[in-house]
N, C-alpha and C. Protein backbone atom coordinates (compact mmCIF):
# COMPACT_ATOMS: atom_id res chain seq x y z
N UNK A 1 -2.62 -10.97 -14.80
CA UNK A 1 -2.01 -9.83 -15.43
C UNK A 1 -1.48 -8.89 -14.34
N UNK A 2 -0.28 -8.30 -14.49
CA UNK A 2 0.28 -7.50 -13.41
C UNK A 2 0.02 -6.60 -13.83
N UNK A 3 -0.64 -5.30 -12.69
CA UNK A 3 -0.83 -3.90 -12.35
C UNK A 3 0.00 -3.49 -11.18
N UNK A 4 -0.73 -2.12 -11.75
CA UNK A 4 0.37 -0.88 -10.43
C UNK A 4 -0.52 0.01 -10.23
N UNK A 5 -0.46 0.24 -9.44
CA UNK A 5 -1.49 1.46 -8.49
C UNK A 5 -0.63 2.26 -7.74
N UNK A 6 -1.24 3.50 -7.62
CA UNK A 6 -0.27 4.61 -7.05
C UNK A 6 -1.40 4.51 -5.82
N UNK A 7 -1.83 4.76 -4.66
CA UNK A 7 -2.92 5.27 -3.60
C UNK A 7 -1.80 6.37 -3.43
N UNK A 8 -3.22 7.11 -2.35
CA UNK A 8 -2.71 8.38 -1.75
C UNK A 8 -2.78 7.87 -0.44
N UNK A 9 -1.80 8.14 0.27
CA UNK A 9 -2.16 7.94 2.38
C UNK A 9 -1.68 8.70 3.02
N UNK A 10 -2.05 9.46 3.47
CA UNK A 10 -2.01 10.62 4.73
C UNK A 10 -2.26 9.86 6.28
N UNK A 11 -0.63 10.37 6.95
CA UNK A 11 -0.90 9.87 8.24
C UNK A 11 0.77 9.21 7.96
N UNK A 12 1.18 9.10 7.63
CA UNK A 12 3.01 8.64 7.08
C UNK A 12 3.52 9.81 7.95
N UNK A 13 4.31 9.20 8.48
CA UNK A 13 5.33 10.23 8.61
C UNK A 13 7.20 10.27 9.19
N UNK A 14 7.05 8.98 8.69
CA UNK A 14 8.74 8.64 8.73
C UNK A 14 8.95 7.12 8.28
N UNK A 15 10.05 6.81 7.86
CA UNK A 15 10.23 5.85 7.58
C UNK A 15 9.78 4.44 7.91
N UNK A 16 9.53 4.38 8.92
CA UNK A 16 8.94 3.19 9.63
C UNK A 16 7.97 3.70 9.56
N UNK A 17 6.47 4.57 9.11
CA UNK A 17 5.51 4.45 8.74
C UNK A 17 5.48 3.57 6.88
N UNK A 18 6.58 3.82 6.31
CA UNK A 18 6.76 3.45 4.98
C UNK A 18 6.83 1.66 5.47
N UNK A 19 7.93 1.28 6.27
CA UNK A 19 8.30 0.45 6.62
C UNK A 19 7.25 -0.57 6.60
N UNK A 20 6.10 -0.28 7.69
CA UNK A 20 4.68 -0.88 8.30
C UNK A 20 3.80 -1.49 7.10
N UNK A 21 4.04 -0.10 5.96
CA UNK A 21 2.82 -0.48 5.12
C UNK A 21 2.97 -1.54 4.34
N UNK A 22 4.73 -1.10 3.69
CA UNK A 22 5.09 -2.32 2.78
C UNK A 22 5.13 -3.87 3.52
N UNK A 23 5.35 -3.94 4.67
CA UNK A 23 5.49 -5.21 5.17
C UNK A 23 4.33 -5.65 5.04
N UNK A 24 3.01 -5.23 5.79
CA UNK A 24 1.84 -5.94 5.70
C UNK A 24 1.29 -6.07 4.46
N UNK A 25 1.46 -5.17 3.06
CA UNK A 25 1.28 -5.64 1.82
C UNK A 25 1.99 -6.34 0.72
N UNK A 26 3.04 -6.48 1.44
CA UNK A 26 3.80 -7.81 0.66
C UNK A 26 2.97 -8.85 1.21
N UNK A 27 2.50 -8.67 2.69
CA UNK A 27 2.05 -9.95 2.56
C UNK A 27 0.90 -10.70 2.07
N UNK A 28 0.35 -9.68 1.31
CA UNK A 28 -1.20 -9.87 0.61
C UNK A 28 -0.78 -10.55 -1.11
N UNK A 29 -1.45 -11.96 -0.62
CA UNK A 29 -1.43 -12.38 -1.65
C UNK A 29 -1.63 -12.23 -3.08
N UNK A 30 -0.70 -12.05 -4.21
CA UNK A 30 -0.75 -11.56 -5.26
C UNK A 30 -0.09 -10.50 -5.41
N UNK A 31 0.82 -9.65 -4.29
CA UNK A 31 1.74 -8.57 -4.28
C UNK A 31 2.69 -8.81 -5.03
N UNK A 32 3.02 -8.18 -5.61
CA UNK A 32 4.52 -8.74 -6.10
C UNK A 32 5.13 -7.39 -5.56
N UNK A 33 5.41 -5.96 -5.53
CA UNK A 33 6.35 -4.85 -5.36
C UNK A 33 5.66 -4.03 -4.40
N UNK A 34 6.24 -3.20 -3.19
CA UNK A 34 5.59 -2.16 -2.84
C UNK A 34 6.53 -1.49 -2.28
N UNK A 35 6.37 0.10 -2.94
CA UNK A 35 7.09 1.36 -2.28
C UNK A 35 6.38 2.41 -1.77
N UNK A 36 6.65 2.70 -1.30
CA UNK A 36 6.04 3.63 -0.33
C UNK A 36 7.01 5.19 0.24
N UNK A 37 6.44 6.04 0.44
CA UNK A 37 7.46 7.01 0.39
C UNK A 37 6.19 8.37 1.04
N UNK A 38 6.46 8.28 2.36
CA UNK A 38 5.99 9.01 3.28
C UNK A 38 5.95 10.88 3.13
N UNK A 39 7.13 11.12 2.49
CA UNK A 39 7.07 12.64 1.93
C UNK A 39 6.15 12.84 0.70
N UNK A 40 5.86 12.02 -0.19
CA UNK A 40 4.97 12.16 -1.10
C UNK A 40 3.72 11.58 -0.83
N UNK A 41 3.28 11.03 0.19
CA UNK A 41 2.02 10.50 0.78
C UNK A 41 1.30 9.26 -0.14
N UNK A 42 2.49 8.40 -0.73
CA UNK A 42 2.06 7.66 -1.45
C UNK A 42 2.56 6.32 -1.41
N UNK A 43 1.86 5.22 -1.78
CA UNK A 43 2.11 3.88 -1.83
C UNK A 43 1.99 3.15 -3.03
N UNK A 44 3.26 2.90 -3.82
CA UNK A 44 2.77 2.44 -5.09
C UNK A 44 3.05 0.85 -4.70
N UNK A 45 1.86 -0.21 -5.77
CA UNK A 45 1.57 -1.51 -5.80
C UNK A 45 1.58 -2.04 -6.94
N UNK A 46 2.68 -3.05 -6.88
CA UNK A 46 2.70 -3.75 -8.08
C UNK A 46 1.87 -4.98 -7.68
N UNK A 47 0.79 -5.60 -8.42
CA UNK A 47 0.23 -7.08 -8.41
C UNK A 47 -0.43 -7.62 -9.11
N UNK A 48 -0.60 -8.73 -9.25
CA UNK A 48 -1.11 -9.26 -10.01
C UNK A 48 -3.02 -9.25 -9.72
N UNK A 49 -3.56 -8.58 -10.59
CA UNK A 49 -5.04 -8.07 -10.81
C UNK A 49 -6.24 -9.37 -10.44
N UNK A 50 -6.01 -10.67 -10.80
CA UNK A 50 -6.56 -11.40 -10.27
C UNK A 50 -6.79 -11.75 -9.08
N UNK A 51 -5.37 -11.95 -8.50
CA UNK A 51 -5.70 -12.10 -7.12
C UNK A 51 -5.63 -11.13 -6.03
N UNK A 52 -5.38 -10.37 -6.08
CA UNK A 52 -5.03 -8.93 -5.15
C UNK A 52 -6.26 -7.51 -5.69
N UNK A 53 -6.71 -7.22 -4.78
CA UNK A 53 -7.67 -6.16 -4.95
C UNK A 53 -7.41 -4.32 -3.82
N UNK A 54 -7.86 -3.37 -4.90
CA UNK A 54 -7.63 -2.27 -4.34
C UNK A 54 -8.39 -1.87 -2.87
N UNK A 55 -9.39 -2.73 -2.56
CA UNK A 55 -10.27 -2.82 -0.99
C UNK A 55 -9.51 -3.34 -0.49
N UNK A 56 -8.35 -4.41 -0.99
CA UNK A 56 -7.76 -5.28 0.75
C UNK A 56 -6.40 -4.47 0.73
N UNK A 57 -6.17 -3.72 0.10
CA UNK A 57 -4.63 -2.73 0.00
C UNK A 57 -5.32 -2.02 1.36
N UNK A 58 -6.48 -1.18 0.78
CA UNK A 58 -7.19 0.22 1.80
C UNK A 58 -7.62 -0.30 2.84
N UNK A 59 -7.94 -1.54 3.03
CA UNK A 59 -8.13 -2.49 4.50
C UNK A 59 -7.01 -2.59 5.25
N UNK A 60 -5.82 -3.21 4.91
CA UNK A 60 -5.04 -3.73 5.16
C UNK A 60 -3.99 -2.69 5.82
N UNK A 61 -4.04 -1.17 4.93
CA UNK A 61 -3.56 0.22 5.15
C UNK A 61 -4.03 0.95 6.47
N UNK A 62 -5.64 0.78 6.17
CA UNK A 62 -6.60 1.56 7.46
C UNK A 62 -6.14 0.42 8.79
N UNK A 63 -6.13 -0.39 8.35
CA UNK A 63 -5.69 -1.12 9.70
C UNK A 63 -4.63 -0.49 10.42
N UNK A 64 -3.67 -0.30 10.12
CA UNK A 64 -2.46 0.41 10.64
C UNK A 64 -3.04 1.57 10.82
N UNK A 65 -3.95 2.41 10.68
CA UNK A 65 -3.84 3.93 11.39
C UNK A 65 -3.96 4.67 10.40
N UNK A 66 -3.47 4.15 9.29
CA UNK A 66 -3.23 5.47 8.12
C UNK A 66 -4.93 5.72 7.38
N UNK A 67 -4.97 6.33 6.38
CA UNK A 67 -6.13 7.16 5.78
C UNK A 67 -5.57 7.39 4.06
N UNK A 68 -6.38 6.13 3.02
CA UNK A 68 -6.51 6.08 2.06
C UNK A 68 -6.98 7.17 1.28
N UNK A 69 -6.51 8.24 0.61
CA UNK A 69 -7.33 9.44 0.21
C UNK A 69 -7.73 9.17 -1.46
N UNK A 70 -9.19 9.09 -1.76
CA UNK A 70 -9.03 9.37 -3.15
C UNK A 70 -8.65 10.35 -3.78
């Protein structure tokens, strides 16, 4: 079943921070969409709920530097 998640991430701050995130979470299996948009401190995720989970988004995110905010 496909979902969407909005996260919050602080630590963006230009395009190629947008750039970084979406690349490494397309590549997480079960992604299907990701936008990202550094002035609003947010990363929205389209995927499919089975195979893709909200810990390997915030893994995958913190890896790069940034900071998942609930």
């Amino acid at each position: 079943m496909t979902q969407k998640i909005t996260l919050h991430v602080s630590g963006m701050s230009c395009a190629g921070c947008e750039n970084a995130i979406k690349r490494v979470l397309k590549q997480v299996h079960g992604v299907e969409d990701v936008a990202a948009s550094y002035t609003e401190g947010t990363v929205e995720v389209t995927y499919e709920g089975d195979k893709a989970t909200l810990a390997v988004f915030k893994q995958k995110i913190e890896a790069l530097g940034y900071q998942v905010v609930a």
